[in-house]
PDB file of N, CA and C in Angstrom:
ATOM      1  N   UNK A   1     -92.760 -27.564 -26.530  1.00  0.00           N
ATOM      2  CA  UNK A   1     -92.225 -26.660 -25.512  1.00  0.00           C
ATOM      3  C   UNK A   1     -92.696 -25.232 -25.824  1.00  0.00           C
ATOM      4  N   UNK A   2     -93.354 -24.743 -24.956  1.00  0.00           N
ATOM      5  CA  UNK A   2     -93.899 -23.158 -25.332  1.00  0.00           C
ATOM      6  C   UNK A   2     -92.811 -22.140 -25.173  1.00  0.00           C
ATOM      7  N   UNK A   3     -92.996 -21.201 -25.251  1.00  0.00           N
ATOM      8  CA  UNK A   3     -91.958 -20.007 -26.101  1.00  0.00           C
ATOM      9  C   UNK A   3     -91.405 -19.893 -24.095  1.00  0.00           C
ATOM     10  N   UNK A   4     -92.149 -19.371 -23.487  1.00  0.00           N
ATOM     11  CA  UNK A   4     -91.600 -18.724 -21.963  1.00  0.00           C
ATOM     12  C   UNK A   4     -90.599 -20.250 -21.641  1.00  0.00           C
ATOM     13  N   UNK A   5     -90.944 -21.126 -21.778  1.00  0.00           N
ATOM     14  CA  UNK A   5     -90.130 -22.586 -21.207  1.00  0.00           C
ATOM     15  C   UNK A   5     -89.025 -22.404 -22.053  1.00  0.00           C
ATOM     16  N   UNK A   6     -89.074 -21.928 -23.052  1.00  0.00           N
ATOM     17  CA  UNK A   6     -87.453 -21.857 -23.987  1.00  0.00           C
ATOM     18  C   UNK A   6     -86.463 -21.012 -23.411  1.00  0.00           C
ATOM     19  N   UNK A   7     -87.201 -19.872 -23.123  1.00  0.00           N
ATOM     20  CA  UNK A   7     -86.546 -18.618 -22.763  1.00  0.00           C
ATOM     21  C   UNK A   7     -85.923 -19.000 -21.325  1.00  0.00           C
ATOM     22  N   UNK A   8     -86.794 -19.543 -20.425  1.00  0.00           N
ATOM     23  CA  UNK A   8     -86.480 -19.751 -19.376  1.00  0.00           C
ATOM     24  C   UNK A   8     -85.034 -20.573 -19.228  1.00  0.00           C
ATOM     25  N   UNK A   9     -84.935 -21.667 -19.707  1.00  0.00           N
ATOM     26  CA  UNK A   9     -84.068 -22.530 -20.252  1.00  0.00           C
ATOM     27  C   UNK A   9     -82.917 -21.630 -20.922  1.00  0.00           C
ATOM     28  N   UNK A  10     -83.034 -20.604 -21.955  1.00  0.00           N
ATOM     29  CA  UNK A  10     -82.086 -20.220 -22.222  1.00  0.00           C
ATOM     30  C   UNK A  10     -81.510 -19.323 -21.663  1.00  0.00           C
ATOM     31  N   UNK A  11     -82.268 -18.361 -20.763  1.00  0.00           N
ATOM     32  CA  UNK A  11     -81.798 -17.746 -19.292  1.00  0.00           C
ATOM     33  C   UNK A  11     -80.977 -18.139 -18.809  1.00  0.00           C
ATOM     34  N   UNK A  12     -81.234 -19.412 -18.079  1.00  0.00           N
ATOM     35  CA  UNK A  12     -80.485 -20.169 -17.100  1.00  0.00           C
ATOM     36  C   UNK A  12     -79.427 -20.553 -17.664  1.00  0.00           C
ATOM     37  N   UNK A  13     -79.335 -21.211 -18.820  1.00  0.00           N
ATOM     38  CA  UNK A  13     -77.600 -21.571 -19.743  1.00  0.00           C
ATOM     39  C   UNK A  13     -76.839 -20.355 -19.557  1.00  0.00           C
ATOM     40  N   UNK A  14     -77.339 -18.973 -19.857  1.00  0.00           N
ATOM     41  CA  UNK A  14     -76.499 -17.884 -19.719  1.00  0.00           C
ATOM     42  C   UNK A  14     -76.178 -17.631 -18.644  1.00  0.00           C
ATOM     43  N   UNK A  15     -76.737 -17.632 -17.435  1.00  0.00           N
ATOM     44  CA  UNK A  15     -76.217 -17.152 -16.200  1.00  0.00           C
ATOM     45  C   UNK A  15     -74.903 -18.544 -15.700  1.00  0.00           C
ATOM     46  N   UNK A  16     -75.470 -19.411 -16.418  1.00  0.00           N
ATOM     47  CA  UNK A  16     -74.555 -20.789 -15.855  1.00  0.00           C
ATOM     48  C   UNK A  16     -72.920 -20.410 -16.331  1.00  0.00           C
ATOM     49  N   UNK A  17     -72.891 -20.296 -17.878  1.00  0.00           N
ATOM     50  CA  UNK A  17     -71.955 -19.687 -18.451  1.00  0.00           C
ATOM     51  C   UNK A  17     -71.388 -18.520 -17.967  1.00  0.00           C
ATOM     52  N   UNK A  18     -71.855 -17.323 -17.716  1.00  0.00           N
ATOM     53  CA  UNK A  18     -71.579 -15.892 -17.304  1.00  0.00           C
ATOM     54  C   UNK A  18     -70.847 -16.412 -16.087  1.00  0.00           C
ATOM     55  N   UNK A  19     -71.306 -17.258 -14.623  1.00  0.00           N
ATOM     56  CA  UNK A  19     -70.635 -17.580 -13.528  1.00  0.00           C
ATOM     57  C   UNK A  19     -69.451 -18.435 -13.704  1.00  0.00           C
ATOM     58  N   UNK A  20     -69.618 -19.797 -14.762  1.00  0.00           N
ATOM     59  CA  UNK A  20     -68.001 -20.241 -15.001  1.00  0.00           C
ATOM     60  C   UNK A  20     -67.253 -19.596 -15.549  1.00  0.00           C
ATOM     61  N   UNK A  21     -67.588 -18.586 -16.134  1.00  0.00           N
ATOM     62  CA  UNK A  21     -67.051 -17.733 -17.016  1.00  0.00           C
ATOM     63  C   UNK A  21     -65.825 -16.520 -15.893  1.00  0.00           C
ATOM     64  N   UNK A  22     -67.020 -16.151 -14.584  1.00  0.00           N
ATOM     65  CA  UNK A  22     -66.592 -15.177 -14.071  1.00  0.00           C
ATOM     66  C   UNK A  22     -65.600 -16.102 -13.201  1.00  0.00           C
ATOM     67  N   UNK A  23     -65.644 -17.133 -12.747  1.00  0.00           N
ATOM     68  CA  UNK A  23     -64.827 -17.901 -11.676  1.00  0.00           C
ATOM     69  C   UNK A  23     -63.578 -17.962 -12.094  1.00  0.00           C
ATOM     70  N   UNK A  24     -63.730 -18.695 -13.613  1.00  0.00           N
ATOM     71  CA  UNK A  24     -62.242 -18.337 -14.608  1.00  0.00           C
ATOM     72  C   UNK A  24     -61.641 -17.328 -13.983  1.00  0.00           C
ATOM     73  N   UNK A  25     -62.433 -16.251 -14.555  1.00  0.00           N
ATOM     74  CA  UNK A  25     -61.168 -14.741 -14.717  1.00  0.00           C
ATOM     75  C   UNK A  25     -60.796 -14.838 -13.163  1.00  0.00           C
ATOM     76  N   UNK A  26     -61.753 -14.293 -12.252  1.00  0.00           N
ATOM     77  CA  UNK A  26     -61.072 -14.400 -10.467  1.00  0.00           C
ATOM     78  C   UNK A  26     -59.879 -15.312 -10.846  1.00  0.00           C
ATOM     79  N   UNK A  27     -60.148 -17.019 -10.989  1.00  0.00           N
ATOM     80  CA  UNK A  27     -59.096 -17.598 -10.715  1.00  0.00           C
ATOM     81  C   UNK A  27     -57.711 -17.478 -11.619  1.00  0.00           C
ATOM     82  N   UNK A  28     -57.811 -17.133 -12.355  1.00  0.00           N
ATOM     83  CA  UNK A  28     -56.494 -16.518 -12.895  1.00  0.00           C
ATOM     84  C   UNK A  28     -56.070 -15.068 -12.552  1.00  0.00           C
ATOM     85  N   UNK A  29     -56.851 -14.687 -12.146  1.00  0.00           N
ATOM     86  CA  UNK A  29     -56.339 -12.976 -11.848  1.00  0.00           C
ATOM     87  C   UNK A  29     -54.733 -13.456 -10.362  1.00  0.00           C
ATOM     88  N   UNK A  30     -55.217 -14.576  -9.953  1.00  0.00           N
ATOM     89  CA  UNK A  30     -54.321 -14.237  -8.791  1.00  0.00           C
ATOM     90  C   UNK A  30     -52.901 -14.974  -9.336  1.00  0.00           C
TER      91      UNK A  30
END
């Protein structure tokens, strides 16, 4: 696996995380 395909990959885990992450807080805020 070359270095940009890692990164890419590990990009995408973070934004995946960051959005369940953000849905959490909304859904408990109310």
């Amino acid at each position: 696996m070359t270095k940009s395909a890692a990164e890419l990959l590990l990009i995408g885990w973070f934004f995946m995380f960051v959005e369940v992450y953000w849905s959490v807080e909304k859904a408990s805020d109310h």
